[in-house]
Protein backbone atom coordinates (compact mmCIF):
# COMPACT_ATOMS: atom_id res chain seq x y z
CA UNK A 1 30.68 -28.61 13.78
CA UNK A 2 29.19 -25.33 12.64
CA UNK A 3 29.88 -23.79 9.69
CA UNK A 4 30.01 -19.55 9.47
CA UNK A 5 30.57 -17.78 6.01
CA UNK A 6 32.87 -14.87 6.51
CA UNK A 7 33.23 -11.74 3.83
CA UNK A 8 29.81 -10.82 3.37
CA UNK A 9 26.26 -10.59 5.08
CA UNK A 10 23.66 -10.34 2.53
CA UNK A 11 21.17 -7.76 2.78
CA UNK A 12 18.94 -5.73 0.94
CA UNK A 13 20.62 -2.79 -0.54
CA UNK A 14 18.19 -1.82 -3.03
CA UNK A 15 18.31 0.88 -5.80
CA UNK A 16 14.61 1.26 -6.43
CA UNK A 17 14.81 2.06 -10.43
CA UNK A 18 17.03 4.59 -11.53
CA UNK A 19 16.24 6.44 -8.62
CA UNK A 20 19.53 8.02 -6.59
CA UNK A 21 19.25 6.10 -3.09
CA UNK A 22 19.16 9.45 -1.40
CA UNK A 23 15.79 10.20 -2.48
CA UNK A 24 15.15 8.56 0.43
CA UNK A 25 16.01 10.37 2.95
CA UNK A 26 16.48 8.96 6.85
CA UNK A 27 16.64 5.36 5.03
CA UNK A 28 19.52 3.57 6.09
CA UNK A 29 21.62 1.21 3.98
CA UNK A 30 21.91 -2.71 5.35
CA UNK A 31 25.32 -3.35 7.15
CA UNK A 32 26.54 -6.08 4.78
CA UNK A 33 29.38 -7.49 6.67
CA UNK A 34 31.55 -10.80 7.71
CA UNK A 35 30.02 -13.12 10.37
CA UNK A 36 33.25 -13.55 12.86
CA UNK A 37 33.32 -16.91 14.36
CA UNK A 38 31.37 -17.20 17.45
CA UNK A 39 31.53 -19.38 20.97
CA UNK A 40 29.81 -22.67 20.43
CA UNK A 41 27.70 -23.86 23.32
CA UNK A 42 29.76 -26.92 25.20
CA UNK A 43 27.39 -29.56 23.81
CA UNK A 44 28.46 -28.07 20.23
CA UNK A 45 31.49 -28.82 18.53
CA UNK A 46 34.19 -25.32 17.56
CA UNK A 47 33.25 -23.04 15.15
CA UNK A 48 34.80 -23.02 11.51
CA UNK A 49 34.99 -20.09 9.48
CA UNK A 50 34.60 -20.66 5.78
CA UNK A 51 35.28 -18.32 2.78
CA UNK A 52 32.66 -16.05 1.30
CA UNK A 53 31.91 -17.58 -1.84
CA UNK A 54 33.56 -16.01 -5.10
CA UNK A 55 32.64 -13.00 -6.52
CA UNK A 56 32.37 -14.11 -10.09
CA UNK A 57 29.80 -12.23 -12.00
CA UNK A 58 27.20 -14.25 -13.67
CA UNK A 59 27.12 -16.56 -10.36
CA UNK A 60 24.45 -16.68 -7.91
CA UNK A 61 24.44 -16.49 -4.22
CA UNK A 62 21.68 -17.84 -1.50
CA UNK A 63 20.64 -18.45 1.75
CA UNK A 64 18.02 -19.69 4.22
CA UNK A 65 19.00 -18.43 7.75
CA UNK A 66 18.06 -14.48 8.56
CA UNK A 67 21.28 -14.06 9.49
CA UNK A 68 22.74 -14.91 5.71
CA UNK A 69 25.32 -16.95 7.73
CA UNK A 70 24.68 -19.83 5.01
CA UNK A 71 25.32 -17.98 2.06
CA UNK A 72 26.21 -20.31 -0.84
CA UNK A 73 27.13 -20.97 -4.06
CA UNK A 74 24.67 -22.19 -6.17
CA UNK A 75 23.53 -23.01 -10.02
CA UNK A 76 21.91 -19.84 -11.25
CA UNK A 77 18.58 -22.17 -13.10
CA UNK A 78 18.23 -23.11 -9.22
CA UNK A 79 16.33 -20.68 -6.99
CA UNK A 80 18.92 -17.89 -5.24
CA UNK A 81 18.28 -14.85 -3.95
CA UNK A 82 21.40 -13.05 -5.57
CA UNK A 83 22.99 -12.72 -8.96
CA UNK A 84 26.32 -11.25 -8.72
CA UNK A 85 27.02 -8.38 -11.70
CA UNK A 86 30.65 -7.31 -10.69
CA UNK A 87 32.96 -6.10 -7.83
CA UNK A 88 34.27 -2.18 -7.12
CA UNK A 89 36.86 -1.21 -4.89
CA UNK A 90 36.60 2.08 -3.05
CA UNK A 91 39.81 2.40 -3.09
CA UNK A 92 39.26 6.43 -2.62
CA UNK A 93 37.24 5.82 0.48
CA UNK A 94 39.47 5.87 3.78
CA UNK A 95 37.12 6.04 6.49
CA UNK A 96 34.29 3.75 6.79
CA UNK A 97 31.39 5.02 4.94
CA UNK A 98 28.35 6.48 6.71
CA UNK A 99 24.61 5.05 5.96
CA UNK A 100 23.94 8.61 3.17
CA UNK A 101 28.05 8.06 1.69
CA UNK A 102 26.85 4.21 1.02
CA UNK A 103 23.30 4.92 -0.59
CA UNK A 104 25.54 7.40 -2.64
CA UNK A 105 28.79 4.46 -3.45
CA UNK A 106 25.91 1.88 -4.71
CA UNK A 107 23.83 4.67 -6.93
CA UNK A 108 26.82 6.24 -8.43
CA UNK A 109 28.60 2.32 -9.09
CA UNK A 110 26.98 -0.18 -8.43
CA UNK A 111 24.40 0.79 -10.94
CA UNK A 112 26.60 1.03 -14.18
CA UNK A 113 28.67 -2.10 -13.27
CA UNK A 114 25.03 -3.98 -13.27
CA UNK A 115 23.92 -1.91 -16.29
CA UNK A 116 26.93 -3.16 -18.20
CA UNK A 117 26.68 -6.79 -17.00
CA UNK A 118 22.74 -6.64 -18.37
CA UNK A 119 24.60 -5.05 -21.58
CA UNK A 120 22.28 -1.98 -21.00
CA UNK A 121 18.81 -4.04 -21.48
CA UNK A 122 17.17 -2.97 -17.59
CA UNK A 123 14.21 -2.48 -16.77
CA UNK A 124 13.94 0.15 -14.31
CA UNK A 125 10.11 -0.14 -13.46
CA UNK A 126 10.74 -4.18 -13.83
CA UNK A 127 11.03 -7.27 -10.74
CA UNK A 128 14.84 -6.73 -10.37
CA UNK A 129 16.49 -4.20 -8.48
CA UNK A 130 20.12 -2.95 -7.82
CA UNK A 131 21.74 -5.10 -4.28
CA UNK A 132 25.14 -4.94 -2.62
CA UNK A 133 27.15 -7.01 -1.12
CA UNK A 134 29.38 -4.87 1.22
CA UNK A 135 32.13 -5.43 3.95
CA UNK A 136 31.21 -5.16 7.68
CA UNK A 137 33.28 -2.62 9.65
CA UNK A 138 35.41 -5.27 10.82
CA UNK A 139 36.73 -6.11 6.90
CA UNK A 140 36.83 -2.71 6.57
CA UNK A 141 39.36 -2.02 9.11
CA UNK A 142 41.46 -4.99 8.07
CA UNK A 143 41.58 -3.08 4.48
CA UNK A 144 38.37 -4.71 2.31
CA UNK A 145 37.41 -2.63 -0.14
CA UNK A 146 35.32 -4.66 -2.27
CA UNK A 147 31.81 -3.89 -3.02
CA UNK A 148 29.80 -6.57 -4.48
CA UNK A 149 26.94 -5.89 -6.71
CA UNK A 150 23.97 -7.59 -8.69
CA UNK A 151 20.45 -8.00 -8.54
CA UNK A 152 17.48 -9.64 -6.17
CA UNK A 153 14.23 -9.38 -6.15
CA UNK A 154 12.75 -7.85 -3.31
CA UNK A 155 9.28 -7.81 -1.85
CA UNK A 156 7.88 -3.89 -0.75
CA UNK A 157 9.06 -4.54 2.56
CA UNK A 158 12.26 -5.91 1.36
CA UNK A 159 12.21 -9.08 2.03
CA UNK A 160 13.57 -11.02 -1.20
CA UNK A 161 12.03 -12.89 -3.24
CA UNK A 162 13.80 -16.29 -4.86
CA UNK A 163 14.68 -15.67 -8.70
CA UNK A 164 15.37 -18.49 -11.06
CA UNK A 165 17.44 -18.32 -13.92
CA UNK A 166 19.59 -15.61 -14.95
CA UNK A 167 18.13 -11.72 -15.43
CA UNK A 168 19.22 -11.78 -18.89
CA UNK A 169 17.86 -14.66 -20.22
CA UNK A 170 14.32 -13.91 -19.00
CA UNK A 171 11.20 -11.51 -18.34
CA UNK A 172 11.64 -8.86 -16.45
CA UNK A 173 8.10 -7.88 -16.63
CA UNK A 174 6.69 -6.40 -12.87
CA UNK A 175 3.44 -8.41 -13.33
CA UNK A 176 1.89 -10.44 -10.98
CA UNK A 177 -0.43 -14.02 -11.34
CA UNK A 178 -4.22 -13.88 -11.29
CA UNK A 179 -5.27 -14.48 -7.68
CA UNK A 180 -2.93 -12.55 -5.94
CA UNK A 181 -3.91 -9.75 -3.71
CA UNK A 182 -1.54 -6.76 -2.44
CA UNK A 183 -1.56 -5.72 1.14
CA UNK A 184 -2.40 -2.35 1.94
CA UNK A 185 0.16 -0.36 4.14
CA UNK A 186 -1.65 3.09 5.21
CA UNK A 187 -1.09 4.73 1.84
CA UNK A 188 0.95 2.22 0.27
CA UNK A 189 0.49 -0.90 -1.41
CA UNK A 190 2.17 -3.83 0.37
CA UNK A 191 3.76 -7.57 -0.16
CA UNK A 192 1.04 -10.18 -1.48
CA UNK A 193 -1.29 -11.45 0.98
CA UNK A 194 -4.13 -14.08 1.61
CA UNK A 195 -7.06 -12.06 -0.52
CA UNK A 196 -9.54 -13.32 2.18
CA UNK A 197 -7.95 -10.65 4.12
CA UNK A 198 -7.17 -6.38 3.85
CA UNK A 199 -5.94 -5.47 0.27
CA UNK A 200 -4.84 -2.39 -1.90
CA UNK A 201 -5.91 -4.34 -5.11
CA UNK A 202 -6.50 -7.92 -6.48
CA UNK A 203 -4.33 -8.79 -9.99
CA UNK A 204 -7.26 -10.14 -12.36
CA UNK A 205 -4.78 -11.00 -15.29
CA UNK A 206 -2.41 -10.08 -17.60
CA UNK A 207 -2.35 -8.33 -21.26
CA UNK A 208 0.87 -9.27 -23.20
CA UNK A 209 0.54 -5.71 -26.02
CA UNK A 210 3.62 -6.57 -27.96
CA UNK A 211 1.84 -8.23 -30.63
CA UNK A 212 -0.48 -5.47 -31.23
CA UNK A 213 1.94 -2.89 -31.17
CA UNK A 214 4.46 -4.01 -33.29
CA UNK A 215 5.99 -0.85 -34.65
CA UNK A 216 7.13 0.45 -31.08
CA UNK A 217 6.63 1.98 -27.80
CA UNK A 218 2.76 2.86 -27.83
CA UNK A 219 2.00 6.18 -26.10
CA UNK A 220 -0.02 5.86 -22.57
CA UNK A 221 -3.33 7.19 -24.05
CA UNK A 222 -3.07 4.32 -26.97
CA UNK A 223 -2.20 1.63 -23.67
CA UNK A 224 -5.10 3.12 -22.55
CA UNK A 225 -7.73 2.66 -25.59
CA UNK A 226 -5.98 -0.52 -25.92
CA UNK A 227 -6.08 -2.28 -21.99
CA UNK A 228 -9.38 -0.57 -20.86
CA UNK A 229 -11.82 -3.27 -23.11
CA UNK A 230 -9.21 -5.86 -22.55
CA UNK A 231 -8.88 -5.61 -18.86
CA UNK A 232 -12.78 -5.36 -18.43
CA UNK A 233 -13.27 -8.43 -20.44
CA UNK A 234 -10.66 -10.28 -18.12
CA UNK A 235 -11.89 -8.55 -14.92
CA UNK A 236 -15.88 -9.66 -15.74
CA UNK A 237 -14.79 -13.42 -16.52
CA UNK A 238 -12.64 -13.28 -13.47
CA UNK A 239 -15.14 -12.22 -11.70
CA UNK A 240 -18.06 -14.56 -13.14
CA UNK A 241 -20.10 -11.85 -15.25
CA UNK A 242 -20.15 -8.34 -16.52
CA UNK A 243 -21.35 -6.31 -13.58
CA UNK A 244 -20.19 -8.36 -10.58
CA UNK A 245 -17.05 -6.27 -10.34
CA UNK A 246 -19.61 -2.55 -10.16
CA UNK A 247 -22.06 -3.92 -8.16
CA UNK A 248 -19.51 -4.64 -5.82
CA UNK A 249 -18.16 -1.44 -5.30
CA UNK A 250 -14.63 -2.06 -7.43
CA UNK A 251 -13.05 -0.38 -10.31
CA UNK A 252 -10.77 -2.15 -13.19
CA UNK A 253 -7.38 -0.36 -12.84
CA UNK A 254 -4.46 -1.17 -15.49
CA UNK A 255 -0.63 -0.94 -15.21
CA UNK A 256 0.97 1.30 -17.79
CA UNK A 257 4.17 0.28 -19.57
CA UNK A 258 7.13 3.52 -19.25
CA UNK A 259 9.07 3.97 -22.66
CA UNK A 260 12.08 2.68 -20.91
CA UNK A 261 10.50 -0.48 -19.51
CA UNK A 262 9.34 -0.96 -23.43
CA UNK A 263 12.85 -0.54 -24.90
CA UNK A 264 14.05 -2.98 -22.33
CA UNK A 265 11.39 -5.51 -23.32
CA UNK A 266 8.77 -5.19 -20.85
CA UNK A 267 5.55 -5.68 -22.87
CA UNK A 268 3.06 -7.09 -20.42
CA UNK A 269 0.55 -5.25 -17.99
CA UNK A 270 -1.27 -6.23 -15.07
CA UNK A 271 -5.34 -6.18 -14.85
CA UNK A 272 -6.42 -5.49 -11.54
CA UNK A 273 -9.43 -4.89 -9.49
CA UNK A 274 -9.52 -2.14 -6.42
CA UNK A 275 -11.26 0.93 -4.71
CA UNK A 276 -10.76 4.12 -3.59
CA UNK A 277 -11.71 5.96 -0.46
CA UNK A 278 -14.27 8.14 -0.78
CA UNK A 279 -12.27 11.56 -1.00
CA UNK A 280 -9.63 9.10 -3.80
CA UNK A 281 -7.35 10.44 -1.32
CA UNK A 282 -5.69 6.75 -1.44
CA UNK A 283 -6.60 3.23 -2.09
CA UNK A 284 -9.48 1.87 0.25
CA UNK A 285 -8.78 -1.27 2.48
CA UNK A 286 -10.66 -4.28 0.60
CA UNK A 287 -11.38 -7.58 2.36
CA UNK A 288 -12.48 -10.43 0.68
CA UNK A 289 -11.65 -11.60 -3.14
CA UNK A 290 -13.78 -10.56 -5.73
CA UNK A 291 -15.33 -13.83 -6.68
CA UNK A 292 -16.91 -13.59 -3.34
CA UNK A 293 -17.88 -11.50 -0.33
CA UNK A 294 -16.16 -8.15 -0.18
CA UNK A 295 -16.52 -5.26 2.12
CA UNK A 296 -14.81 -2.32 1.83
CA UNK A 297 -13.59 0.21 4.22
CA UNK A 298 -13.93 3.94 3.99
CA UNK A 299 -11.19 4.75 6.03
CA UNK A 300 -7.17 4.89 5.63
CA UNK A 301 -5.82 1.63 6.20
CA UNK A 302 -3.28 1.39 9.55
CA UNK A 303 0.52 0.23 8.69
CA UNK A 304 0.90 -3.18 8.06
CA UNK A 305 2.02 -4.95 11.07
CA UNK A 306 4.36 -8.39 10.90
CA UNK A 307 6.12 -7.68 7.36
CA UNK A 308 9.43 -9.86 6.74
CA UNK A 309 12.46 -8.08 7.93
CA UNK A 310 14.33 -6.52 5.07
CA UNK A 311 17.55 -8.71 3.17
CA UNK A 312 15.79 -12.29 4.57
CA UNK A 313 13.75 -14.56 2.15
CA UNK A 314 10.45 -13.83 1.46
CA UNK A 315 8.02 -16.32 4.05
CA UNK A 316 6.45 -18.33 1.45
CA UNK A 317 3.32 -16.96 1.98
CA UNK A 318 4.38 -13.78 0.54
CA UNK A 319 6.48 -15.25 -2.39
CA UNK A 320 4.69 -15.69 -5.85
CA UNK A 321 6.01 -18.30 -8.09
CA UNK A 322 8.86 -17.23 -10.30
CA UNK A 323 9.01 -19.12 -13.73
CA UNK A 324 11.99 -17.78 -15.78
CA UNK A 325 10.10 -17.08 -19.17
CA UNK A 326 7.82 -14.72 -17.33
CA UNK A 327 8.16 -13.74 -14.05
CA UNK A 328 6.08 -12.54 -11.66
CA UNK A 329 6.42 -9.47 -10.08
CA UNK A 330 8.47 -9.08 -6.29
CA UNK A 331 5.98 -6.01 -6.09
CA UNK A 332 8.37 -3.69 -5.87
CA UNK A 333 8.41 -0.73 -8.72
CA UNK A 334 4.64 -1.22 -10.17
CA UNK A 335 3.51 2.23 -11.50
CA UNK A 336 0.95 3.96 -10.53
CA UNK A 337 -2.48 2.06 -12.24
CA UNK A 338 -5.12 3.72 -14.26
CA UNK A 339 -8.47 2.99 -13.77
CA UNK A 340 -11.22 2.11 -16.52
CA UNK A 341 -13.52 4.55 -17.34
CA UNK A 342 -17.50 3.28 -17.99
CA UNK A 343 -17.68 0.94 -20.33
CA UNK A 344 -17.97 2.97 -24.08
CA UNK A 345 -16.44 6.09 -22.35
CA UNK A 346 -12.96 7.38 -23.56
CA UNK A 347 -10.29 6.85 -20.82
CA UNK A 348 -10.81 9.45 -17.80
CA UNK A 349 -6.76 10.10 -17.55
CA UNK A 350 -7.27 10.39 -14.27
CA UNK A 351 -4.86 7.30 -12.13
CA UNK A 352 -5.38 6.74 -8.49
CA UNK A 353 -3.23 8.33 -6.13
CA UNK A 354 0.30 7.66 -6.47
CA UNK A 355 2.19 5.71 -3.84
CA UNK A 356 4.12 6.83 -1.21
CA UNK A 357 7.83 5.83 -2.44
CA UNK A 358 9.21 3.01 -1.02
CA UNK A 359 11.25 2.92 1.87
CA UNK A 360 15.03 1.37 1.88
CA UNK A 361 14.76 -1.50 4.37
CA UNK A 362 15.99 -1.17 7.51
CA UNK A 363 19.56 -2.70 7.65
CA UNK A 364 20.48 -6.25 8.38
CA UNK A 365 22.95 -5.83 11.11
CA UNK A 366 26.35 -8.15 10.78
CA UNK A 367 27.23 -10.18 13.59
């Protein structure tokens, strides 16, 4: 006997940052809906409709199938793939909401009911992001109101990412592990991929600056005096001596830290390694890690092709591990690097090209 989870459809309704949804303009919000019972095949026992779990907050939801339609219950130190923050009810909202009216219901209140829940400590540049849980047309019609919100970590392409633990009780730090590479998507960086293959950048290590700045937030040009000798340290004994990363055509980029990612205890930055194409129109495609061969391209990379569908879990190719003390990043939010200037040069302040924004993922249609 088959068991379907009616009341909700997880997706991934994302609020990238503080950012108002409708930034993004011809995105359209995941249908987060009830899965109604369907015919079994006569081999297969009936179909049984079970609850939706509880919205509590502080609980944590998951789920394995792309269709959500095993959405459970589980202990938040296990790995989920939503932590639930608090309910609204649009209780002012007759008609079923179009895709523009939802991006606006989640900005405008989904993000202060997750706000309060994180008692105001959120890193908006950081691994987490804003997610719904609402009801399908169906619900809707019967007289649901409810909107569910919390948090998930979502890839670029919006695919999410497992989280462990709860977001309050750890890191919330947008870094990623040595070793892992970013895809490139045309202009964009992508999900982490295989570095033997096309890459925006490779992540070289990771500078933890709280210690040395104890007094507060330090300005951008003092994270730059301060990351550009560390990260070219790490980046030559990454890459096995001082000038393999030059003679191969890189450049040593850093991540800078935003005042409001400080204040919301964010103190680590990524070291990476990456190029540009020739007119630094955008990053160039780079194949290969840097600890070996690399070749890279002088042309705009194409879109990526085969990226997770948004609201599913991450393929495990794509997911980096997730310790609770200090996360890795999902990818999503990383600002815009800056690159190291020659070696005894004061910092260039000039960053790569910034990224396209991200898209909202195309919507997870409820059955």
């Amino acid at each position: 006997m088959r068991r379907v989870v009616t009341g909700v459809v997880v997706g991934a309704l994302l609020m990238l940052g503080a950012a108002s949804l409708d930034t993004f303009t011809d995105a359209e919000v995941p249908v987060l809906g009830s899965f109604a019972a369907v015919a079994a095949p006569p081999e297969e026992p009936e179909v049984v409709e079970v609850p939706a779990p509880p919205a509590t907050p502080g609980t944590c939801l998951t789920w394995s199938r792309a269709d959500a339609a095993d959405t459970a219950l589980v202990d938040c130190a296990q790995p989920h793939l939503f932590e639930q923050a608090g309910t609204v009810v649009l209780a002012d909202q007759v008609a079923l909401p179009d895709d523009s009216t939802w991006r606006q219901l989640v900005d405008e209140r989904c993000g202060p009911v997750v706000l309060s829940y994180l008692n105001d400590v959120f890193d908006p540049d950081g691994r987490y992001r804003v997610g719904a849980l609402k009801p399908s047309a169906s619900k809707w019609e019967q007289g649901d109101r409810e909107l569910r919100c919390g948090l998930q970590s979502a890839s670029r392409s919006g695919a999410l990412y497992p989280m462990t633990g709860r977001v309050a009780e750890g890191d919330q730090a947008a870094v990623q592990e040595p070793g892992v590479c970013l895809a490139i998507d045309g202009p964009r960086v992508g999900d982490p991929v295989a570095c033997s293959g096309p890459h925006a950048l490779e992540t070289v290590g990771i500078v933890d600056m709280a210690a040395d700045f104890p007094d507060g937030y330090p300005a951008v040009a003092d994270q730059d005096a301060y990351l550009q000798p560390k990260c070219n340290e790490i980046a030559a004994a990454y890459a096995g001596g001082p000038t393999v990363v030059t003679d191969k055509g890189l450049t040593v980029y850093w991540n800078n830290i935003s005042e409001e990612s400080w204040a919301a205890g964010t103190y680590r930055a990524n070291c990476n390694v990456a190029a540009l194409l020739p007119d630094r129109s955008g990053f160039a495609p780079v194949t290969g890690p840097v600890t070996g061969d690399v070749v890279i391209g002088d042309q705009l990379a194409p879109p990526a092709e085969n990226t997770p569908d948004a609201g599913i879990p991450a393929p495990p190719t794509t997911t980096p591990a997730a310790p609770t003390t200090a996360p890795p990043a999902d990818g999503t939010g990383t600002p815009s690097p800056t690159p190291a200037p020659a070696e005894g040069a004061p910092p260039a302040g000039e960053a790569p090209p910034a990224e396209v924004p991200l898209e909202v993922p195309v919507p997870l249609e409820g059955t």
